[in-house]
PDB file of N, CA and C in Angstrom:
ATOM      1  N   UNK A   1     -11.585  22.158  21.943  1.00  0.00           N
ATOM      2  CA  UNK A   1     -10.899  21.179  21.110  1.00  0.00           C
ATOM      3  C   UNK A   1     -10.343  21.907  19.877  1.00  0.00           C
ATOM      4  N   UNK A   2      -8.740  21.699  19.730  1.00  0.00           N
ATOM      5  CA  UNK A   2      -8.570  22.405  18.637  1.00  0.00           C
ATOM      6  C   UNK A   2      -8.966  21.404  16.868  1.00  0.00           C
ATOM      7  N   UNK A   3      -8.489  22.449  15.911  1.00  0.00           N
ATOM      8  CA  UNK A   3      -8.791  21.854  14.871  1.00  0.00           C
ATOM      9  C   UNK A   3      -8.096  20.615  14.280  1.00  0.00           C
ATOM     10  N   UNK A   4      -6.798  20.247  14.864  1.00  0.00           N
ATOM     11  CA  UNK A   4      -6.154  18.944  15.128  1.00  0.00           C
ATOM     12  C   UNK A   4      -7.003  18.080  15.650  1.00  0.00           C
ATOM     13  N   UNK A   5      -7.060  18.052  17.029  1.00  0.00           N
ATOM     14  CA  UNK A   5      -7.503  17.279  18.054  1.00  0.00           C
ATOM     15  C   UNK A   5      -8.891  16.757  16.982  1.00  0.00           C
ATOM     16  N   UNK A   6      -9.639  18.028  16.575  1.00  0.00           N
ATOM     17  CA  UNK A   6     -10.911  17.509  15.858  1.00  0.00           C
ATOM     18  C   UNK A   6     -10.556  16.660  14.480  1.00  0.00           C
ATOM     19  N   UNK A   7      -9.858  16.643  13.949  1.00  0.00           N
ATOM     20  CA  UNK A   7      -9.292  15.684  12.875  1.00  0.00           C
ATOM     21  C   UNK A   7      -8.921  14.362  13.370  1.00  0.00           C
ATOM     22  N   UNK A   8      -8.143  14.441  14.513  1.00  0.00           N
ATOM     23  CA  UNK A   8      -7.820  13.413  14.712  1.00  0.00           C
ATOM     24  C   UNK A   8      -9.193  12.559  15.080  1.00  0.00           C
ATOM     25  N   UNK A   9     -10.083  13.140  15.738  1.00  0.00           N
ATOM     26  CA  UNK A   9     -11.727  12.072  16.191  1.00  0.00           C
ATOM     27  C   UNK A   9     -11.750  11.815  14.816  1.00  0.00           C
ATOM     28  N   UNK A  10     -11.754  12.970  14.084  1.00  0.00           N
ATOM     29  CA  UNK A  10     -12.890  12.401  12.643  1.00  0.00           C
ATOM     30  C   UNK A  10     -11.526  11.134  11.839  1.00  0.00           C
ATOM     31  N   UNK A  11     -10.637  10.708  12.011  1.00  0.00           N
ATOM     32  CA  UNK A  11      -9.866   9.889  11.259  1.00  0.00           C
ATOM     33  C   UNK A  11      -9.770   8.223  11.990  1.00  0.00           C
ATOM     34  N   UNK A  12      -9.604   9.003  13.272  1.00  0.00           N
ATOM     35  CA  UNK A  12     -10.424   7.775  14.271  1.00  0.00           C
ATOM     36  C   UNK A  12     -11.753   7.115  14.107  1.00  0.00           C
ATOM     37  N   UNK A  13     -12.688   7.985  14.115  1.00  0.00           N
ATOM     38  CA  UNK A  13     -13.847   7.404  13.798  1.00  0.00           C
ATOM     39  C   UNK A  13     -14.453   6.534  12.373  1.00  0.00           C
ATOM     40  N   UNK A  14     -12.946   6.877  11.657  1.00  0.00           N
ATOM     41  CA  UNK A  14     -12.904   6.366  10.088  1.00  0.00           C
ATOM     42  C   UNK A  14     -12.542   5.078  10.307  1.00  0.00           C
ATOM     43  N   UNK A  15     -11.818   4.621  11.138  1.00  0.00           N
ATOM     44  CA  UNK A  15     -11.296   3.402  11.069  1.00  0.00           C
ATOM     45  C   UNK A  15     -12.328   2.532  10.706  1.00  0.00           C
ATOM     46  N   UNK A  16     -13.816   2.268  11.261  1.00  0.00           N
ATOM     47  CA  UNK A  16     -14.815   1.060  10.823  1.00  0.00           C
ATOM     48  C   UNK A  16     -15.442   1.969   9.597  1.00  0.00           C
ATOM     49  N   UNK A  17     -14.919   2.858   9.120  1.00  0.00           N
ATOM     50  CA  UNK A  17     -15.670   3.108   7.574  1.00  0.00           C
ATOM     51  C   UNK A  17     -15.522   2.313   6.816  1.00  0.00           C
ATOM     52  N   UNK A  18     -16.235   2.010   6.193  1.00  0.00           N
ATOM     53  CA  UNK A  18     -15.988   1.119   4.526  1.00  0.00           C
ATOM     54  C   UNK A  18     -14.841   1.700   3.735  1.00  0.00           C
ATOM     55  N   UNK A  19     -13.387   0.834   3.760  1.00  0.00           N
ATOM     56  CA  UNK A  19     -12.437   1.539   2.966  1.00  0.00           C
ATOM     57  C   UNK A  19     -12.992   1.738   0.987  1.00  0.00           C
ATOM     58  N   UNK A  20     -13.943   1.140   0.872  1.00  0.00           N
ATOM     59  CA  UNK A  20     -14.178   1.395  -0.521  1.00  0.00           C
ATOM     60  C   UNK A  20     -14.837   3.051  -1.084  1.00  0.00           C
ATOM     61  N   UNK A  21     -15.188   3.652   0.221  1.00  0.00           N
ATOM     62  CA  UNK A  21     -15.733   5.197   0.336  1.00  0.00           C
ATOM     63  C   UNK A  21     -14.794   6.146   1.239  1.00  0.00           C
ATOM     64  N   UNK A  22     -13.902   5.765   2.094  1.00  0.00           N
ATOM     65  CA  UNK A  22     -13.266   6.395   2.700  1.00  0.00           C
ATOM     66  C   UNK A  22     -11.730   6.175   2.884  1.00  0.00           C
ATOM     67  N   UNK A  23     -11.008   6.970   2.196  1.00  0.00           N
ATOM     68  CA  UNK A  23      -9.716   7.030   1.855  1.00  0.00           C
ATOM     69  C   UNK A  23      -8.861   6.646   3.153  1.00  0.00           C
ATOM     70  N   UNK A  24      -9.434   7.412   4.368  1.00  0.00           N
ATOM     71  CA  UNK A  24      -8.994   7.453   5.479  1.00  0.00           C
ATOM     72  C   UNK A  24      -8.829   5.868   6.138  1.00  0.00           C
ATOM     73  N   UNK A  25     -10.146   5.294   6.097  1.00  0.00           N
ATOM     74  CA  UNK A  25     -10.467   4.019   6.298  1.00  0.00           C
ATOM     75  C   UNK A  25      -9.512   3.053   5.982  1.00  0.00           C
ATOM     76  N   UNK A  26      -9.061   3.179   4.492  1.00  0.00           N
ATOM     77  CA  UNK A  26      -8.259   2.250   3.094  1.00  0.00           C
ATOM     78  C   UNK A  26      -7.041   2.327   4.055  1.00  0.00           C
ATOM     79  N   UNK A  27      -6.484   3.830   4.464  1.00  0.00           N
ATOM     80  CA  UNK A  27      -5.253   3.767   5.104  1.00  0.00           C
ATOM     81  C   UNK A  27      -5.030   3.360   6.473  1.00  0.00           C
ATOM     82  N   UNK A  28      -6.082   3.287   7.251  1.00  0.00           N
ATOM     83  CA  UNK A  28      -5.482   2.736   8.202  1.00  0.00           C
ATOM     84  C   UNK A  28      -5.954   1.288   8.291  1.00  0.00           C
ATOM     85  N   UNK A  29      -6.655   1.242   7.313  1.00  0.00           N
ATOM     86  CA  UNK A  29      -6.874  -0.658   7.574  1.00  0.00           C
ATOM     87  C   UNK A  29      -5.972  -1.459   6.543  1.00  0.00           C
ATOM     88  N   UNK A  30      -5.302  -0.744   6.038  1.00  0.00           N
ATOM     89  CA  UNK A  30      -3.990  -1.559   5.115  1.00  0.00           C
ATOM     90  C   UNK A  30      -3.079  -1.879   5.762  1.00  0.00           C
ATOM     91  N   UNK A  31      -1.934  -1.954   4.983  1.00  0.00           N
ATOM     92  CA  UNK A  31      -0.696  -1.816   5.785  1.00  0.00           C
ATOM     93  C   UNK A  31      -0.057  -0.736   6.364  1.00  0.00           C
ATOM     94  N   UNK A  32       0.178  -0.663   7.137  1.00  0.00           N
ATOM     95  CA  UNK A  32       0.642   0.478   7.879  1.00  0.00           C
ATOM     96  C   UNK A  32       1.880   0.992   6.911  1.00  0.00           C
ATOM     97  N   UNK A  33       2.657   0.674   5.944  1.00  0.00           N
ATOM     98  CA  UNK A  33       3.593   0.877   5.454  1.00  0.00           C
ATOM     99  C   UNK A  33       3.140   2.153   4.610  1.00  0.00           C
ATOM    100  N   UNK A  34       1.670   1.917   4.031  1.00  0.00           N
ATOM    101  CA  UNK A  34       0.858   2.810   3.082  1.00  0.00           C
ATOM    102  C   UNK A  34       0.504   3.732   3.698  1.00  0.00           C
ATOM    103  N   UNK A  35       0.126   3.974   4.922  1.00  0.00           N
ATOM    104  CA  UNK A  35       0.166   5.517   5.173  1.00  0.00           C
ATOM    105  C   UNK A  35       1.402   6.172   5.643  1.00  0.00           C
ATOM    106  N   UNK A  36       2.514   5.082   6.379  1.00  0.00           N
ATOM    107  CA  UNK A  36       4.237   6.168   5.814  1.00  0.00           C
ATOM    108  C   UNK A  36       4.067   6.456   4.535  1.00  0.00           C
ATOM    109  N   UNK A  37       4.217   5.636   3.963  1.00  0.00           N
ATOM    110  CA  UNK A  37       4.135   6.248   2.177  1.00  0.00           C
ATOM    111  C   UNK A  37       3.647   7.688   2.210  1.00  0.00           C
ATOM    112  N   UNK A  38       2.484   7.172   1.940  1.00  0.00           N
ATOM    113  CA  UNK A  38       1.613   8.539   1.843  1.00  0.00           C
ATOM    114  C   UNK A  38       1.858   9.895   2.591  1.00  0.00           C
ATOM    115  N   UNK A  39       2.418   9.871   3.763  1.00  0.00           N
ATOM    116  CA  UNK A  39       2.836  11.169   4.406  1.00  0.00           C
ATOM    117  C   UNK A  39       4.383  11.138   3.872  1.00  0.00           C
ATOM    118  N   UNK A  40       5.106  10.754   3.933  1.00  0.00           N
ATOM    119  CA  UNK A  40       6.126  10.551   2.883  1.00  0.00           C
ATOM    120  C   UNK A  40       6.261  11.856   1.513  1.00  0.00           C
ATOM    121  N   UNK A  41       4.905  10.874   0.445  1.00  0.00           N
ATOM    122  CA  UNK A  41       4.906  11.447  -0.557  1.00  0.00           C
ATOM    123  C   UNK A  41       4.326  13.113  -0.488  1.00  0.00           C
ATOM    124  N   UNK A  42       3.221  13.123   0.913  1.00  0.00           N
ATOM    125  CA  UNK A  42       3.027  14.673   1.000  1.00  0.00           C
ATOM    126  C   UNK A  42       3.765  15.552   1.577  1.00  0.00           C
ATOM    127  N   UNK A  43       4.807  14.936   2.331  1.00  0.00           N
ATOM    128  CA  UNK A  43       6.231  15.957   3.002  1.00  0.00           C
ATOM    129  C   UNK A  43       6.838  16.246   1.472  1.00  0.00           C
ATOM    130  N   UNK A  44       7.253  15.748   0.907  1.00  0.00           N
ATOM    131  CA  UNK A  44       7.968  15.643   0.258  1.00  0.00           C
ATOM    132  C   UNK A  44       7.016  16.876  -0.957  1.00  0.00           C
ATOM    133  N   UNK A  45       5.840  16.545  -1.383  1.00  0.00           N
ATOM    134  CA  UNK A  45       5.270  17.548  -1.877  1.00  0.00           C
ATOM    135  C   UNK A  45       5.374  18.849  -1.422  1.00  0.00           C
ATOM    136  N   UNK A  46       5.039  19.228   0.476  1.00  0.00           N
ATOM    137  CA  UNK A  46       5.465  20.303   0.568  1.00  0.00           C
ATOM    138  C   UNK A  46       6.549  21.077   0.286  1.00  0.00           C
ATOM    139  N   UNK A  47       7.723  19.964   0.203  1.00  0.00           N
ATOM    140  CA  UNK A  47       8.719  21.039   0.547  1.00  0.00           C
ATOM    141  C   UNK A  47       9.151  21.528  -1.192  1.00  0.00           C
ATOM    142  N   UNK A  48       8.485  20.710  -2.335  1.00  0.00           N
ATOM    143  CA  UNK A  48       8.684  21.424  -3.487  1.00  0.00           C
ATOM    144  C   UNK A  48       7.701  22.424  -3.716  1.00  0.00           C
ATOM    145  N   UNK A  49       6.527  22.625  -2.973  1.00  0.00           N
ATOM    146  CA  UNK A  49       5.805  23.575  -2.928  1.00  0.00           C
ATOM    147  C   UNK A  49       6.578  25.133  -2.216  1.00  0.00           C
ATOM    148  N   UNK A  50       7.014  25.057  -1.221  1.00  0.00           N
ATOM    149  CA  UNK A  50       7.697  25.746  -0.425  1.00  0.00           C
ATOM    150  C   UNK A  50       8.900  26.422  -1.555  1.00  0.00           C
ATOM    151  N   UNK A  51       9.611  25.471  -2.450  1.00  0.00           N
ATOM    152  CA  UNK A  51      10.329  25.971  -3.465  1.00  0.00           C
ATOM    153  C   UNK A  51      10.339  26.911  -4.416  1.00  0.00           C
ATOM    154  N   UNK A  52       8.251  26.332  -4.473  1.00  0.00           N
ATOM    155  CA  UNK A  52       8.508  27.600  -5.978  1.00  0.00           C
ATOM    156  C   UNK A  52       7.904  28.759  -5.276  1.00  0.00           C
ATOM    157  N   UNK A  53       7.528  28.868  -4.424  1.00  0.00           N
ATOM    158  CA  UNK A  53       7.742  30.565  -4.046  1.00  0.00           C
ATOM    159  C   UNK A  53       6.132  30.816  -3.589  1.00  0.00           C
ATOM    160  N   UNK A  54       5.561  29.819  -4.047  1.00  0.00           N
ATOM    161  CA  UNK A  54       3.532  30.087  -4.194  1.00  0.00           C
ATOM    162  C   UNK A  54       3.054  29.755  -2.650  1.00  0.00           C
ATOM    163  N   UNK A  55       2.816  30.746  -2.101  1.00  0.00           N
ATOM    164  CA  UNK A  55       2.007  30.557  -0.392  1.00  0.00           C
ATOM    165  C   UNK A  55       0.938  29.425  -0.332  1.00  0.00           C
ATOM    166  N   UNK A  56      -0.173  30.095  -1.641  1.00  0.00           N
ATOM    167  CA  UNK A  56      -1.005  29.270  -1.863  1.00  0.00           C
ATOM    168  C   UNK A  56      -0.451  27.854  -1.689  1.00  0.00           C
ATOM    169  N   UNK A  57      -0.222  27.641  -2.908  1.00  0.00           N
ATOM    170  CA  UNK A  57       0.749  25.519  -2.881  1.00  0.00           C
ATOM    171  C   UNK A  57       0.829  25.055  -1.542  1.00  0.00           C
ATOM    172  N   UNK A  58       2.107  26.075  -0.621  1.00  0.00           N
ATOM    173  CA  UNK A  58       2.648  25.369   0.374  1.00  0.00           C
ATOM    174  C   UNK A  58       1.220  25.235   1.643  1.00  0.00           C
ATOM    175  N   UNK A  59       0.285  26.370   2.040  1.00  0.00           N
ATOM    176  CA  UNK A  59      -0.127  26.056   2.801  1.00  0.00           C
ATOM    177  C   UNK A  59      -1.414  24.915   2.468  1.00  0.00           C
ATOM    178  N   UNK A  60      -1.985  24.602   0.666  1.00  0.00           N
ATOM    179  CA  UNK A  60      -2.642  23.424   0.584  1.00  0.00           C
ATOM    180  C   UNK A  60      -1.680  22.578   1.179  1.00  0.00           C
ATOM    181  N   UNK A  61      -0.313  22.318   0.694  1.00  0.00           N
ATOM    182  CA  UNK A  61       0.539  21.112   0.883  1.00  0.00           C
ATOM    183  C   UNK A  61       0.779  21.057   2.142  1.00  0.00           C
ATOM    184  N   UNK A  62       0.843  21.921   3.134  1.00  0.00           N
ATOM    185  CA  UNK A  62       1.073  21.616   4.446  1.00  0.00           C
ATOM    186  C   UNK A  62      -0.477  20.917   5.341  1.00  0.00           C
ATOM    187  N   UNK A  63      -1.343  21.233   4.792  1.00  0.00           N
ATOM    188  CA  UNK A  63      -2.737  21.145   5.315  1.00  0.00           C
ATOM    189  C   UNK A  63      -2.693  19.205   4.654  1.00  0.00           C
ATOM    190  N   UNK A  64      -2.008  18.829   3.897  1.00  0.00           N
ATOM    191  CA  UNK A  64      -2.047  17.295   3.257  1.00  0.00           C
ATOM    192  C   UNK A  64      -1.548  16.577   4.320  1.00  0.00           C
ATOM    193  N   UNK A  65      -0.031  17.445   4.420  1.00  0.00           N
ATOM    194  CA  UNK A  65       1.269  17.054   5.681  1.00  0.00           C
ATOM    195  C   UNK A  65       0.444  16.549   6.847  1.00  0.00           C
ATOM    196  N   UNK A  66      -0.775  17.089   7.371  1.00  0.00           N
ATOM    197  CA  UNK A  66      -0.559  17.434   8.946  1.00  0.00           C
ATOM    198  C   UNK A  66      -1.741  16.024   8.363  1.00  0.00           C
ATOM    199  N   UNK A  67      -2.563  16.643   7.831  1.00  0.00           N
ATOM    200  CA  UNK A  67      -3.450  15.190   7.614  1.00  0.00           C
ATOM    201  C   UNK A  67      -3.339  13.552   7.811  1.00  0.00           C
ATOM    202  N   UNK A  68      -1.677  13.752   6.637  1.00  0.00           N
ATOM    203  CA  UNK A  68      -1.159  12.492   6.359  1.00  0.00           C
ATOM    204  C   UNK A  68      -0.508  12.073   7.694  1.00  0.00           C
ATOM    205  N   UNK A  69       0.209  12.972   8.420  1.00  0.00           N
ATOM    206  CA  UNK A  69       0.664  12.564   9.794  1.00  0.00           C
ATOM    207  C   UNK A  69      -0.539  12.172  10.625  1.00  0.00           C
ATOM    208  N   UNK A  70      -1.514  12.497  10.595  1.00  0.00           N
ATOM    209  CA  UNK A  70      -2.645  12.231  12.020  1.00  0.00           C
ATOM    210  C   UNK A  70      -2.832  10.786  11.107  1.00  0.00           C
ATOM    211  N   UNK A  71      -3.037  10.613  10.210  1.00  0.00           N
ATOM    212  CA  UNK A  71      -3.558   9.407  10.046  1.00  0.00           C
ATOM    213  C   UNK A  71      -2.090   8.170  10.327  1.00  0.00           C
ATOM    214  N   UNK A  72      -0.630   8.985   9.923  1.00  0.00           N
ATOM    215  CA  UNK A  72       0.385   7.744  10.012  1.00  0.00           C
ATOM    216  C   UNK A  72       0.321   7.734  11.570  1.00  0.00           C
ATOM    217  N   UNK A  73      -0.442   8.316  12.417  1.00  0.00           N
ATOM    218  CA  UNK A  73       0.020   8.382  13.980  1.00  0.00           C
ATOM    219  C   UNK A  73      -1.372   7.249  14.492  1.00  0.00           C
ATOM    220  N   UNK A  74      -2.143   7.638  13.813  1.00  0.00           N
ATOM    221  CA  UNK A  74      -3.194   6.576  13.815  1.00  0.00           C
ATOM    222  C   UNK A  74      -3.040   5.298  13.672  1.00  0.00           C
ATOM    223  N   UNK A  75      -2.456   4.783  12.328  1.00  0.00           N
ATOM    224  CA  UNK A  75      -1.979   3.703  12.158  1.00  0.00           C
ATOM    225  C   UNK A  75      -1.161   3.005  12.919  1.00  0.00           C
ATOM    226  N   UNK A  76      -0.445   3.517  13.545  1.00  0.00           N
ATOM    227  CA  UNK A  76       0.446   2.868  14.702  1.00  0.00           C
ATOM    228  C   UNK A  76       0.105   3.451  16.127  1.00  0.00           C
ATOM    229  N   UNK A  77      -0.593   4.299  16.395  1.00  0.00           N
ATOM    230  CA  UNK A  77      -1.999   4.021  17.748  1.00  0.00           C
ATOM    231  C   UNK A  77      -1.325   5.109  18.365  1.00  0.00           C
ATOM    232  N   UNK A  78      -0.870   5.940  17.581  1.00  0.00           N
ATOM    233  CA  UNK A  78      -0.108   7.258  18.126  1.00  0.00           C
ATOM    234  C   UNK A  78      -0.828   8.274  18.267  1.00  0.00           C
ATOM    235  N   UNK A  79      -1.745   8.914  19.853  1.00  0.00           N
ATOM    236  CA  UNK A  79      -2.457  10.056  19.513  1.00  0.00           C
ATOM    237  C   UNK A  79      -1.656  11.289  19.614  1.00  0.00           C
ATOM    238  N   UNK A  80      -2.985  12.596  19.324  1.00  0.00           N
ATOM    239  CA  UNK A  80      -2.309  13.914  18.885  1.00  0.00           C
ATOM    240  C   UNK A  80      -2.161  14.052  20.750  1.00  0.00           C
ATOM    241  N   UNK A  81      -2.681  13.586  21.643  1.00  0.00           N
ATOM    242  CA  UNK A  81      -2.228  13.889  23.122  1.00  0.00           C
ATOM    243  C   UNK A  81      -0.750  13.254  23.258  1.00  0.00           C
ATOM    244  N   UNK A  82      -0.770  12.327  22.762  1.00  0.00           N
ATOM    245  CA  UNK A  82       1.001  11.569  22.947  1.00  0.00           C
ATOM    246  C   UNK A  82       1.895  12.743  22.414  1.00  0.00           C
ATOM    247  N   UNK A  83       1.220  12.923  20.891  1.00  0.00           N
ATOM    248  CA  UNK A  83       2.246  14.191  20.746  1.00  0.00           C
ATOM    249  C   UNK A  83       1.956  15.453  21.442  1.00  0.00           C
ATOM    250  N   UNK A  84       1.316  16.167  21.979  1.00  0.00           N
ATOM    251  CA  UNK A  84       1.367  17.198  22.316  1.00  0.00           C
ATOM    252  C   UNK A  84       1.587  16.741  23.580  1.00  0.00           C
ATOM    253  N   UNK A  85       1.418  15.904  24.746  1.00  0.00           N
ATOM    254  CA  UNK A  85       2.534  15.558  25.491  1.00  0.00           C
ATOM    255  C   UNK A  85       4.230  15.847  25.689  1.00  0.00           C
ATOM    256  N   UNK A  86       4.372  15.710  24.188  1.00  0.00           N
ATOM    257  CA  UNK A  86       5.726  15.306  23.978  1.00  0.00           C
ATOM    258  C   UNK A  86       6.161  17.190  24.020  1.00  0.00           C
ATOM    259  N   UNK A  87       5.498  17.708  23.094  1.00  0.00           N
ATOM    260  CA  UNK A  87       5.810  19.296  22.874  1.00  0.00           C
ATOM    261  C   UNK A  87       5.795  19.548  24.025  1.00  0.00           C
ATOM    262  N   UNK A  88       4.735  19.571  24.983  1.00  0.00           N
ATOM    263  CA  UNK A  88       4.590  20.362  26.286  1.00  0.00           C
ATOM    264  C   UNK A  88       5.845  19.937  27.028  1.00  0.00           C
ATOM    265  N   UNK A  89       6.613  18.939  26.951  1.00  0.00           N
ATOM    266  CA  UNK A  89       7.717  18.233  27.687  1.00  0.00           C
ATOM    267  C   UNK A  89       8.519  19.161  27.220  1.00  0.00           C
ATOM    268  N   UNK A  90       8.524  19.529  25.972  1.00  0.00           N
ATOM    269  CA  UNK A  90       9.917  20.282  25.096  1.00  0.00           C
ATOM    270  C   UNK A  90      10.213  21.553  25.429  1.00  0.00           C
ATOM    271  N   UNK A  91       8.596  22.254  26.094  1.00  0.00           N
ATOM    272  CA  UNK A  91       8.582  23.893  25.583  1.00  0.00           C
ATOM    273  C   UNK A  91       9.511  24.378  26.948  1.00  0.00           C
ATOM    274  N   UNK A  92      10.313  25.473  26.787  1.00  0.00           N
ATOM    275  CA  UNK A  92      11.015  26.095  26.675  1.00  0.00           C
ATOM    276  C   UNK A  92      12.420  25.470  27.043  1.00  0.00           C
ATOM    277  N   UNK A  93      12.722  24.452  26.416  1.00  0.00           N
ATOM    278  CA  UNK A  93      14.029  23.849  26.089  1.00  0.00           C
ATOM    279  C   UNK A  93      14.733  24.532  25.045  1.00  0.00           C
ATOM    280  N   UNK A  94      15.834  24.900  25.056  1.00  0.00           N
ATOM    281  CA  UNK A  94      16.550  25.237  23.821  1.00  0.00           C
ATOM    282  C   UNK A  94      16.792  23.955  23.224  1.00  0.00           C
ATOM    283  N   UNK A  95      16.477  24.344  21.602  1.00  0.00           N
ATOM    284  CA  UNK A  95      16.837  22.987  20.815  1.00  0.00           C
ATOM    285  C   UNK A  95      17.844  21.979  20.892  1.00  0.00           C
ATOM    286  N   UNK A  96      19.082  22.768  21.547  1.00  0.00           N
ATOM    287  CA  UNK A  96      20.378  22.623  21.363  1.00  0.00           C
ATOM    288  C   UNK A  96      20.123  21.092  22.615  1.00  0.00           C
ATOM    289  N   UNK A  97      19.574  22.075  24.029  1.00  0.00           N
ATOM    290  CA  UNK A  97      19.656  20.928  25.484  1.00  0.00           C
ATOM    291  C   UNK A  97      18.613  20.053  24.942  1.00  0.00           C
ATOM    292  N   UNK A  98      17.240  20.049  24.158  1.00  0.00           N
ATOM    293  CA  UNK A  98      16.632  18.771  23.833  1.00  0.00           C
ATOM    294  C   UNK A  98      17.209  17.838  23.554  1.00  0.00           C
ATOM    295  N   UNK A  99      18.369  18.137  22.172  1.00  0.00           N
ATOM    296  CA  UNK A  99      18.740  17.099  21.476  1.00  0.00           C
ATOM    297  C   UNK A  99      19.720  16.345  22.492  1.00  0.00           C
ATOM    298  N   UNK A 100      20.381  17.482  23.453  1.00  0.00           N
ATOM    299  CA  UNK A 100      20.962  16.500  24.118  1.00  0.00           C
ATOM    300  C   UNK A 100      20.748  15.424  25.279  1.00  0.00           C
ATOM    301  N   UNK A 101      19.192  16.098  25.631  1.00  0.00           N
ATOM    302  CA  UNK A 101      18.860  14.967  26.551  1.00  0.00           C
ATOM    303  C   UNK A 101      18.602  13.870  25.949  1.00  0.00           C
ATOM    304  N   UNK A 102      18.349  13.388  24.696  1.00  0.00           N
ATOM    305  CA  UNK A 102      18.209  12.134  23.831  1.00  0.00           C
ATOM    306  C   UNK A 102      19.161  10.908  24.211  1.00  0.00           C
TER     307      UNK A 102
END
């Protein structure tokens, strides 16, 4: 099991946490609008991290990214197998013929 796959159990298994102790919990038992937000606001952090030049920054901020995505994929019942489904469908497509099979 990779270290995804293992995030994703532990964010899953958050869902019946008490959102008053578990952040994870708060987000997926709200509105689903609040954890777009939230991965939102941490894309968006990375990529000013990525700006100023600091490795450090970007790879905390990317480690927020991947977080905030497992949980917005959660919220709308999206697992990391749906997505890596989807990659394994992609791999060795040139970008160019993906977009065009759309």
């Amino acid at each position: 099991m990779t270290v995804l796959e293992r995030l994703a159990a532990t964010i899953e298994a958050r869902r019946t946490a008490d959102p008053e102790v578990s952040w994870t919990a708060r987000l997926l038992l709200g509105p689903k609008e609040k954890a777009v937000e939230k991965f939102g606001e941490e894309a968006i952090e990375a990529i000013v991290a990525a700006g100023t030049g600091r490795r450090d920054r970007l790879v905390a901020e990317a480690a927020d990214v991947l977080y905030h995505l497992l949980v917005m994929l959660a919220a709308h019942e999206v697992s990391v197998k749906d997505v890596m489904s989807e990659l394994e469908r992609r791999e060795g497509l040139s970008g160019v013929a993906e977009k065009a099979s759309r």
